[in-house]
PDB file of N, CA and C in Angstrom:
ATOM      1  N   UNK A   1      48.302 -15.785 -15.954  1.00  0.00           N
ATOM      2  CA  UNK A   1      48.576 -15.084 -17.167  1.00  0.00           C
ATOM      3  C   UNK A   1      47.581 -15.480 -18.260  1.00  0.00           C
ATOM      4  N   UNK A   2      46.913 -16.856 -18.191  1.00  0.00           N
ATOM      5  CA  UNK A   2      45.972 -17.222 -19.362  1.00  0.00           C
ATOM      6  C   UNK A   2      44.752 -17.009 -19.344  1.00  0.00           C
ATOM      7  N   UNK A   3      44.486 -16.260 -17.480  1.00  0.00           N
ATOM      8  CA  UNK A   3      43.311 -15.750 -17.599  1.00  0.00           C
ATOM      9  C   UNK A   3      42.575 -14.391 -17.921  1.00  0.00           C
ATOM     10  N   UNK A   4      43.176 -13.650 -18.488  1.00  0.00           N
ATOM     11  CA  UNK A   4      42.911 -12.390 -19.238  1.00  0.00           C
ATOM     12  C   UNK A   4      42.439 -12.860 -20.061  1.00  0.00           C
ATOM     13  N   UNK A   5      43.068 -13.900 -20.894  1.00  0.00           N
ATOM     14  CA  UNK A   5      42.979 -14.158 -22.345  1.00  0.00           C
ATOM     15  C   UNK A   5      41.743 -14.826 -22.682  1.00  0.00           C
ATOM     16  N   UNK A   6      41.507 -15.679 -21.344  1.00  0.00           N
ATOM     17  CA  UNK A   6      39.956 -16.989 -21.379  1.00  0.00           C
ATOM     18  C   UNK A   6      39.178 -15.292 -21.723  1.00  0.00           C
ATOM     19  N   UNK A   7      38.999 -14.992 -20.094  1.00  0.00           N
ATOM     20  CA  UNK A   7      38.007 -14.389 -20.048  1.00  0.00           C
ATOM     21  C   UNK A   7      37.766 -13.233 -21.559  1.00  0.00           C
ATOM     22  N   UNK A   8      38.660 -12.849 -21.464  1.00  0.00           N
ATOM     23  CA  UNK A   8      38.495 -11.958 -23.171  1.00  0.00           C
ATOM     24  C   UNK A   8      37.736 -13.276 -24.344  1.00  0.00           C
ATOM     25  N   UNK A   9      38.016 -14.384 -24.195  1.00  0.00           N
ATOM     26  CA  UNK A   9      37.703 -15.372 -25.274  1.00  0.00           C
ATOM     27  C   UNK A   9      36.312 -15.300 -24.838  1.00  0.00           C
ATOM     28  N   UNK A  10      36.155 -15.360 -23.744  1.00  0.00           N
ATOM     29  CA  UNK A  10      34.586 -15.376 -23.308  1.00  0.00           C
ATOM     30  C   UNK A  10      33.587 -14.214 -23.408  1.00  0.00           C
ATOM     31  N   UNK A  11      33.958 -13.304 -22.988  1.00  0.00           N
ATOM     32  CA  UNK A  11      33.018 -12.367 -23.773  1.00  0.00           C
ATOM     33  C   UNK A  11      32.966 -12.017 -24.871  1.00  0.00           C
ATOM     34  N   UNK A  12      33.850 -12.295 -25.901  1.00  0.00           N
ATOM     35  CA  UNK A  12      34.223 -11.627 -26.930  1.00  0.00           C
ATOM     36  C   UNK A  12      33.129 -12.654 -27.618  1.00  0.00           C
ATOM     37  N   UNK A  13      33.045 -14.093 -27.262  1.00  0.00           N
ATOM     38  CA  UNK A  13      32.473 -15.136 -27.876  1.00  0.00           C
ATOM     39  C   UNK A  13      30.500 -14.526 -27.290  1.00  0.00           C
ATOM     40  N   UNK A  14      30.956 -14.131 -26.224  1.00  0.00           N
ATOM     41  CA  UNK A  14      29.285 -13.769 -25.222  1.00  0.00           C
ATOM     42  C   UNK A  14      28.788 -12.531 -26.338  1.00  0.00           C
ATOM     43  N   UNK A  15      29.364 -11.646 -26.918  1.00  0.00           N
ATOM     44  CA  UNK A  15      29.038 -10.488 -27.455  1.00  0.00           C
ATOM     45  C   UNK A  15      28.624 -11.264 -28.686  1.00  0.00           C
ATOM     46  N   UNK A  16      29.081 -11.837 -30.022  1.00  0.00           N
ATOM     47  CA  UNK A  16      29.024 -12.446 -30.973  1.00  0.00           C
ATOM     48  C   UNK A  16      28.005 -12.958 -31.214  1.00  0.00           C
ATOM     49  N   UNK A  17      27.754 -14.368 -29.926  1.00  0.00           N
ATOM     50  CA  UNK A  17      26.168 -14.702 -29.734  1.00  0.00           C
ATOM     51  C   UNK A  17      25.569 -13.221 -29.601  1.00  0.00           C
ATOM     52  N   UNK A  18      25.163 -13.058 -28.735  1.00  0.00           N
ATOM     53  CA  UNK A  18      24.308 -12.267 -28.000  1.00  0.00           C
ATOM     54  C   UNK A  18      24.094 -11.255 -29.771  1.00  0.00           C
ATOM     55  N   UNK A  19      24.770 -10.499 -30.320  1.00  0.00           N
ATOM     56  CA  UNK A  19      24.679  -9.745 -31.484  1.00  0.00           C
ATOM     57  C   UNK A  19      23.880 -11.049 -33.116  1.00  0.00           C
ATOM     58  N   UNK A  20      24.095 -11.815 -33.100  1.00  0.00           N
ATOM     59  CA  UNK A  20      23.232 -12.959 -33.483  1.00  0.00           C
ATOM     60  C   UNK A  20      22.306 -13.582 -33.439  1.00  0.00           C
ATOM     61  N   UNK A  21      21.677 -13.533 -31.954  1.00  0.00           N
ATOM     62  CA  UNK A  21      20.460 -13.658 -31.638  1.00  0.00           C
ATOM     63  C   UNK A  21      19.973 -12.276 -31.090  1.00  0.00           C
ATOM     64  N   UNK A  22      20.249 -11.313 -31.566  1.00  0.00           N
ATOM     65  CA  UNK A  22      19.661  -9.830 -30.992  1.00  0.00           C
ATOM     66  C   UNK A  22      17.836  -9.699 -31.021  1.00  0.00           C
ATOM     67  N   UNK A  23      17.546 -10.229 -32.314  1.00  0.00           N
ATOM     68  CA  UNK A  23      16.259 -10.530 -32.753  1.00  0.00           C
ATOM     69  C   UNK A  23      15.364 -11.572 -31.896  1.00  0.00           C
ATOM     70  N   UNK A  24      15.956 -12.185 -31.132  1.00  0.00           N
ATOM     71  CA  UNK A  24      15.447 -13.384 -30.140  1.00  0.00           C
ATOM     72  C   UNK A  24      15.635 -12.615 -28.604  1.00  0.00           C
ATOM     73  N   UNK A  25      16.419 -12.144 -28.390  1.00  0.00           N
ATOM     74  CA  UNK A  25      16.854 -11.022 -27.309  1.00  0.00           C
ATOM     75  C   UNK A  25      16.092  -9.944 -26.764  1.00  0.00           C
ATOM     76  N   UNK A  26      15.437  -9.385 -27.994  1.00  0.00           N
ATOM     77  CA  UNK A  26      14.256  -8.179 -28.107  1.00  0.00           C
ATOM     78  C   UNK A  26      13.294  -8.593 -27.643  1.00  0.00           C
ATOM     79  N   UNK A  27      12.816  -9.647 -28.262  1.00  0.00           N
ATOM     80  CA  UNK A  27      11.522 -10.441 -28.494  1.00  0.00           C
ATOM     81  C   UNK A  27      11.385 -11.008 -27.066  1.00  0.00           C
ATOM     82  N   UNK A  28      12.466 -11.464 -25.854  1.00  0.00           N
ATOM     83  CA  UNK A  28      12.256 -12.027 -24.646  1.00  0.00           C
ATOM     84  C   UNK A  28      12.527 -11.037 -24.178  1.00  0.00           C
ATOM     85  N   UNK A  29      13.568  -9.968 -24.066  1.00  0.00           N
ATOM     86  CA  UNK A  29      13.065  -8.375 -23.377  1.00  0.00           C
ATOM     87  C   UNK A  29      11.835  -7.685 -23.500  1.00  0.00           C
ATOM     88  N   UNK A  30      11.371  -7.740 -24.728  1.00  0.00           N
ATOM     89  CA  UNK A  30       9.913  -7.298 -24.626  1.00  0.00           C
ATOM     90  C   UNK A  30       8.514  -8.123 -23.675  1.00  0.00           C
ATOM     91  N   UNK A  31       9.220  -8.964 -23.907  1.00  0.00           N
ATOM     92  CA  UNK A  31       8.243  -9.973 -23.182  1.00  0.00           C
ATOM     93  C   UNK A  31       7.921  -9.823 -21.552  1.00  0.00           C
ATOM     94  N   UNK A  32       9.188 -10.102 -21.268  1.00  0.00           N
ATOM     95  CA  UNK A  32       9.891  -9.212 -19.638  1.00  0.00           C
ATOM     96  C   UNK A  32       9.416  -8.242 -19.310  1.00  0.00           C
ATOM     97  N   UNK A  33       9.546  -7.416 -20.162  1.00  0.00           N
ATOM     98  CA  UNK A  33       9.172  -6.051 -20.069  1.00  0.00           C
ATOM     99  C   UNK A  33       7.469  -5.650 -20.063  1.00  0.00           C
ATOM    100  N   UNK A  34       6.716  -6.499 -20.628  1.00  0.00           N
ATOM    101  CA  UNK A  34       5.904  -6.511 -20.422  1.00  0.00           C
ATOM    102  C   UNK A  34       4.814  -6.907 -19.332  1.00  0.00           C
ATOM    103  N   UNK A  35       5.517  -8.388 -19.206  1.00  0.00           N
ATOM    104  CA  UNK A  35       5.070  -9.537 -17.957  1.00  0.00           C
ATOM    105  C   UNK A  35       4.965  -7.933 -16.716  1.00  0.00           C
ATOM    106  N   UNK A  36       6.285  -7.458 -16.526  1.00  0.00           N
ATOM    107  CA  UNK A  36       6.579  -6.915 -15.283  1.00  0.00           C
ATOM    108  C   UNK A  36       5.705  -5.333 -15.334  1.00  0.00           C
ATOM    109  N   UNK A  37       5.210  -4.886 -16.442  1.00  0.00           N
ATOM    110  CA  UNK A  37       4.714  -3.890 -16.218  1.00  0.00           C
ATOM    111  C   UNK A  37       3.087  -4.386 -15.737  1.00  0.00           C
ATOM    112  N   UNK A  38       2.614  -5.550 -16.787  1.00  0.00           N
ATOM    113  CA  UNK A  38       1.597  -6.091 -16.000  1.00  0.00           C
ATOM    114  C   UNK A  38       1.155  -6.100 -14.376  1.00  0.00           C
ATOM    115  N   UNK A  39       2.526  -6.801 -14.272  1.00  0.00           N
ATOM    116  CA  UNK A  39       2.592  -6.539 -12.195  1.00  0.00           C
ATOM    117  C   UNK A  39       2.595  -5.655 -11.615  1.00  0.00           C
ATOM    118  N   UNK A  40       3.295  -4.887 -12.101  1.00  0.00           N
ATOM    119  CA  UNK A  40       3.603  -2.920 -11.450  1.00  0.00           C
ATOM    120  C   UNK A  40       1.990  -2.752 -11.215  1.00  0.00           C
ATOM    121  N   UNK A  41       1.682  -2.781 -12.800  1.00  0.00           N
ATOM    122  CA  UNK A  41      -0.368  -2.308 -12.501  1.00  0.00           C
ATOM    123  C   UNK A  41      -0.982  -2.924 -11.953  1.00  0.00           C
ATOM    124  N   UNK A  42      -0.901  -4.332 -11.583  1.00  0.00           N
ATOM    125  CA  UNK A  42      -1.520  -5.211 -10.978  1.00  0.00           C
ATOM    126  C   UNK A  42      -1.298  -4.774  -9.291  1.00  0.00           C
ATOM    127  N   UNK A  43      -0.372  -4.340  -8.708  1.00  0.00           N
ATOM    128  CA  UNK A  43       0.494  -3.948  -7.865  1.00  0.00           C
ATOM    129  C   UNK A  43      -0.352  -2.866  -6.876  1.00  0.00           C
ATOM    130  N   UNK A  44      -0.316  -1.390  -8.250  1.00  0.00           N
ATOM    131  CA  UNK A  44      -0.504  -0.282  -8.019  1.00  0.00           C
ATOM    132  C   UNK A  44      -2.180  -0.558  -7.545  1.00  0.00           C
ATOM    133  N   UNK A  45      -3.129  -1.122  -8.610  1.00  0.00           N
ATOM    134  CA  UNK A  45      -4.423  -1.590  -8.153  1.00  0.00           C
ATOM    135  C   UNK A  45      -4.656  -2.007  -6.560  1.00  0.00           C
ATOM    136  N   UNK A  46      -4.343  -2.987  -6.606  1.00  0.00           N
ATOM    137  CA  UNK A  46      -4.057  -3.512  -5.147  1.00  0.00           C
ATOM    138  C   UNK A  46      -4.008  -2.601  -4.094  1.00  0.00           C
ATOM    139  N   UNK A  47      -2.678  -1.947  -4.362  1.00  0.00           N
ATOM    140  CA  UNK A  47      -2.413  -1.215  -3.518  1.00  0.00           C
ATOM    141  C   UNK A  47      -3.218  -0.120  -2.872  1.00  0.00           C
ATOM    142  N   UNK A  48      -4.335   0.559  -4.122  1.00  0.00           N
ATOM    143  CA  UNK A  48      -5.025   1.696  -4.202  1.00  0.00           C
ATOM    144  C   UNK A  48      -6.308   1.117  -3.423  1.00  0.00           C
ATOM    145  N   UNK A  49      -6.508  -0.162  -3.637  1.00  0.00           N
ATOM    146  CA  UNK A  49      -7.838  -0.551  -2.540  1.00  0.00           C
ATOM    147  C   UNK A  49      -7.217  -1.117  -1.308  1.00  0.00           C
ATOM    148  N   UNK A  50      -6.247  -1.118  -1.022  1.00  0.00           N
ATOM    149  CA  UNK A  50      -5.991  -1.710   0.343  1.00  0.00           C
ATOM    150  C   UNK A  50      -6.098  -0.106   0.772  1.00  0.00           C
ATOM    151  N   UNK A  51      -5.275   0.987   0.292  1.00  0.00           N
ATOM    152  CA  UNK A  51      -5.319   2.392   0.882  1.00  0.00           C
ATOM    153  C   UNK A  51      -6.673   2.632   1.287  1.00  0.00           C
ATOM    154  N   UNK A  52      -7.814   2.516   0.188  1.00  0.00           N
ATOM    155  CA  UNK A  52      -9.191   2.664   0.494  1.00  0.00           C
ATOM    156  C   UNK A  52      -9.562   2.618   1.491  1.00  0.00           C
ATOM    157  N   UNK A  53      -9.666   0.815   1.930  1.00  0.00           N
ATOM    158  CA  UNK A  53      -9.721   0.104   3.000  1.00  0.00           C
ATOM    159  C   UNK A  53      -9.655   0.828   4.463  1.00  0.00           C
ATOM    160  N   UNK A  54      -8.396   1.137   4.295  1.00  0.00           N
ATOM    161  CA  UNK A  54      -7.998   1.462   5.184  1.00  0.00           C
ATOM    162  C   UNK A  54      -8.348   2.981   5.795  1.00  0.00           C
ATOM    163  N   UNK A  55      -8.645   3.855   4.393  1.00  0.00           N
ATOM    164  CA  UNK A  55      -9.420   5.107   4.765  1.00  0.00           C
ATOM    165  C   UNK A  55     -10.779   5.230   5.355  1.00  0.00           C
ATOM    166  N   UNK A  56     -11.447   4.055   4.843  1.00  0.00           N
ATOM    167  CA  UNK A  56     -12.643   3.571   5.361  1.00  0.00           C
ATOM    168  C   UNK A  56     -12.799   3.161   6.764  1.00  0.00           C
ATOM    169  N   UNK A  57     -11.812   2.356   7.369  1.00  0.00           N
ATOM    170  CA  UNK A  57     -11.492   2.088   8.931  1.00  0.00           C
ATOM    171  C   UNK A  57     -11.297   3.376  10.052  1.00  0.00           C
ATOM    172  N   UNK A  58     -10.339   4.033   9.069  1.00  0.00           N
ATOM    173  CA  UNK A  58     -10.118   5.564   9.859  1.00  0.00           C
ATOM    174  C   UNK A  58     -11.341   5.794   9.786  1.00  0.00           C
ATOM    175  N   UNK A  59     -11.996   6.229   9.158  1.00  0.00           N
ATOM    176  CA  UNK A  59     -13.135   7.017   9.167  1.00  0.00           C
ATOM    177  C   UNK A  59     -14.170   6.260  10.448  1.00  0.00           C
ATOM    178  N   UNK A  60     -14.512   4.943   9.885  1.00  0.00           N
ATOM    179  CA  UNK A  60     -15.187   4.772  10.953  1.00  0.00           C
ATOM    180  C   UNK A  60     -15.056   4.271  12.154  1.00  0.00           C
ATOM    181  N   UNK A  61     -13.834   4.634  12.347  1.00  0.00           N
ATOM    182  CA  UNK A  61     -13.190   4.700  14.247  1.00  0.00           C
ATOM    183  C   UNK A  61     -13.721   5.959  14.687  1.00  0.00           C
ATOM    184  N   UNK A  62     -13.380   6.976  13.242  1.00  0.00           N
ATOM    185  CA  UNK A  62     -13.497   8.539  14.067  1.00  0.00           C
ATOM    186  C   UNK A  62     -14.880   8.901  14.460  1.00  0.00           C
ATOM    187  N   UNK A  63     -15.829   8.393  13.664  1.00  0.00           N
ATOM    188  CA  UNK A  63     -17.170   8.278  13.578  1.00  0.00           C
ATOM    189  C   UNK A  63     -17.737   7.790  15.187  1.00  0.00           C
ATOM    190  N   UNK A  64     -17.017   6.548  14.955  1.00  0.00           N
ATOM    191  CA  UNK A  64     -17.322   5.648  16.660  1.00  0.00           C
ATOM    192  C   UNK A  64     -17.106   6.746  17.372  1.00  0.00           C
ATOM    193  N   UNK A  65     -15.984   6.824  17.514  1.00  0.00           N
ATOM    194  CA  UNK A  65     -15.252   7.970  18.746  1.00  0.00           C
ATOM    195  C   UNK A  65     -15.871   9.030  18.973  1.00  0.00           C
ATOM    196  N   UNK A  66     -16.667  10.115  17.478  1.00  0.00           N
ATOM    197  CA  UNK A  66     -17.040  10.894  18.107  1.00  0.00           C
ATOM    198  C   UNK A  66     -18.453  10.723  18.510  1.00  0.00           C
ATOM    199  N   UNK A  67     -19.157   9.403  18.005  1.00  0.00           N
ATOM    200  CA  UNK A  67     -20.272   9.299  18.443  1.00  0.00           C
ATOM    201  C   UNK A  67     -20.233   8.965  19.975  1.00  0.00           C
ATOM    202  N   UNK A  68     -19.662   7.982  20.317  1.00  0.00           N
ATOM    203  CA  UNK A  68     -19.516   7.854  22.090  1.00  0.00           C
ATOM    204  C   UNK A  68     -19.128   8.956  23.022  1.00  0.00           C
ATOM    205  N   UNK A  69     -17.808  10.186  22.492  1.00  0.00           N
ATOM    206  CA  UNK A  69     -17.843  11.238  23.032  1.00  0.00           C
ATOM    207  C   UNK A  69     -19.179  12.552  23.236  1.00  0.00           C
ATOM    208  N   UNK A  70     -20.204  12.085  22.093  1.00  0.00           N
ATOM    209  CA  UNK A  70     -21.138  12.704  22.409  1.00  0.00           C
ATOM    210  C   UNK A  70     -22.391  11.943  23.057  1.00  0.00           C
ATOM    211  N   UNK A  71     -22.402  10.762  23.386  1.00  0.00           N
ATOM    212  CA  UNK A  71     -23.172   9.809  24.460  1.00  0.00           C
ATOM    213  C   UNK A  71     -22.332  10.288  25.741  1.00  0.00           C
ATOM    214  N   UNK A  72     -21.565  10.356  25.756  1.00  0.00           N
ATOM    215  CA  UNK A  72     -20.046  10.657  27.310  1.00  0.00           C
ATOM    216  C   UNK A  72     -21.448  11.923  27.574  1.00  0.00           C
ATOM    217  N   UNK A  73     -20.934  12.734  26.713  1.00  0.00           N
ATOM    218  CA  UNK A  73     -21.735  14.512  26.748  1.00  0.00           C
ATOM    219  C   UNK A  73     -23.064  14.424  27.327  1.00  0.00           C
ATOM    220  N   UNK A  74     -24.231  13.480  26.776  1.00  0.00           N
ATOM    221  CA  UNK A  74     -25.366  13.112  27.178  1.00  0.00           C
ATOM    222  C   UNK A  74     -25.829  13.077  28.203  1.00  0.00           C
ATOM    223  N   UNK A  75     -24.701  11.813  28.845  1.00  0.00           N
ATOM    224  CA  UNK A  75     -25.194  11.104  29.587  1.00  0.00           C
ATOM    225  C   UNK A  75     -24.506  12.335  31.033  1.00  0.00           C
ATOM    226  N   UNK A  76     -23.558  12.933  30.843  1.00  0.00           N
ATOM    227  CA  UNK A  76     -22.990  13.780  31.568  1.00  0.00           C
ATOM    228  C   UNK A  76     -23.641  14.888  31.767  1.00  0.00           C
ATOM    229  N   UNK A  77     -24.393  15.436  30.818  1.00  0.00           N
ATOM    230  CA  UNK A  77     -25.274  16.710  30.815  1.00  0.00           C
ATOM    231  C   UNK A  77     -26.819  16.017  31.773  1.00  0.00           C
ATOM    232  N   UNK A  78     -27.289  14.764  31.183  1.00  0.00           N
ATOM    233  CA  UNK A  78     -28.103  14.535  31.866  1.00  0.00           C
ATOM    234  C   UNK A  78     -28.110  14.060  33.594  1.00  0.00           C
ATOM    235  N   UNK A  79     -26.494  13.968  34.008  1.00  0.00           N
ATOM    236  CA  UNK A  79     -25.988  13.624  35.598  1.00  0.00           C
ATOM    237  C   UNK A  79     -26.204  14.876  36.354  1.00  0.00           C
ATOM    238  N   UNK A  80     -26.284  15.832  35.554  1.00  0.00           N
ATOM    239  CA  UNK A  80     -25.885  17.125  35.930  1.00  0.00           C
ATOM    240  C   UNK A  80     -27.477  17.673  36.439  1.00  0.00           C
ATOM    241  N   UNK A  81     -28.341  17.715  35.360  1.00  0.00           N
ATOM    242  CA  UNK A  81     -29.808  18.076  35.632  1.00  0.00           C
ATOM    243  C   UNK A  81     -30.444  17.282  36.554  1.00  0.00           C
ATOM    244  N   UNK A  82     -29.967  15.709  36.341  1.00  0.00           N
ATOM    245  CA  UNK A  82     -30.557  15.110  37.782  1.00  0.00           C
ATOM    246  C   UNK A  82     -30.265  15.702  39.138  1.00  0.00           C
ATOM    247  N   UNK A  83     -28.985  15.919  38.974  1.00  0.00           N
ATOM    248  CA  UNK A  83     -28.543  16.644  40.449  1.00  0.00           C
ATOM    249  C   UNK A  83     -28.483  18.014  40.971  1.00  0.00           C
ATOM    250  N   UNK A  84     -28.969  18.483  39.715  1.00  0.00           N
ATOM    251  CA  UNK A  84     -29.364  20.066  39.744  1.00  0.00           C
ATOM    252  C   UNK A  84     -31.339  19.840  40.600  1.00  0.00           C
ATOM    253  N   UNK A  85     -31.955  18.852  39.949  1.00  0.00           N
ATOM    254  CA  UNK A  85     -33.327  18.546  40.226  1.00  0.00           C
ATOM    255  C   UNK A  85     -33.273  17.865  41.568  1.00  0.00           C
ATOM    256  N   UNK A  86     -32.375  17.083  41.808  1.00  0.00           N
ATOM    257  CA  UNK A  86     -32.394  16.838  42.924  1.00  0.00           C
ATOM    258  C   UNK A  86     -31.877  17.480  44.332  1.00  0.00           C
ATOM    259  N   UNK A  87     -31.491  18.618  44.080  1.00  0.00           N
ATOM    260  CA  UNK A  87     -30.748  19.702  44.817  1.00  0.00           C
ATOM    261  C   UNK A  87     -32.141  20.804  45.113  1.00  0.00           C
ATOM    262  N   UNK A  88     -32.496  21.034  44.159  1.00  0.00           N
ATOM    263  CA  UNK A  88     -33.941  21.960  43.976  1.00  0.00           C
ATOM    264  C   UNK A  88     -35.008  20.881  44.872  1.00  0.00           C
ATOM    265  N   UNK A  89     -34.933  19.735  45.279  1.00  0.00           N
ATOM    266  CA  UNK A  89     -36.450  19.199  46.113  1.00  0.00           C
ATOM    267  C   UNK A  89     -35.866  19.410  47.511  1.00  0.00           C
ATOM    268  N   UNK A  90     -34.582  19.477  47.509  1.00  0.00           N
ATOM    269  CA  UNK A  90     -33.821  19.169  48.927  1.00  0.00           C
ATOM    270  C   UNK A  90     -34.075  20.914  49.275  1.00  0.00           C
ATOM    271  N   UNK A  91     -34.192  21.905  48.585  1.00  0.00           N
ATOM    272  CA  UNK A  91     -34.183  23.063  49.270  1.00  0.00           C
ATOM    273  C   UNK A  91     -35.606  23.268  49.347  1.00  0.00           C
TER     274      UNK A  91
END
């Protein structure tokens, strides 16, 4: 039964402060508020060159890939004329 009453004593006392130092309250919310937007951008930066990074890797896998698929082509076109040339001495 006496704990309605604490806890009412307690916020009622938590509101009082808190409305008393409102001016000290602002001043470390702003602060907060700031620190953390710092990080967000600090964050977002980061983030935007790791994406880079990583567009840069794609790219030059695809690059690899299609450069060896056209050595594959080469070297396949040139299997072909050997044995086309070598078919032509045999007749």
């Amino acid at each position: 039964m006496a704990l309605p009453f604490v806890l009412g004593l307690a916020v009622g006392a938590g509101a009082v402060v808190a409305f008393n130092k409102s001016d000290k309250l602002k001043k470390v919310a702003n602060t907060l508020f700031d620190k953390s937007k710092d990080v967000a951008s600090s964050s977002i930066e980061k983030s935007k060159e790791k994406v880079e990074d990583v567009k840069q890797t794609i790219n030059a896998t695809a690059e690899c890939i299609k450069e060896k698929k056209e050595q594959a082509a080469l070297v396949e076109d040139s299997t072909e004329e050997l044995e086309t040339k070598a078919k032509e001495k045999e007749e």
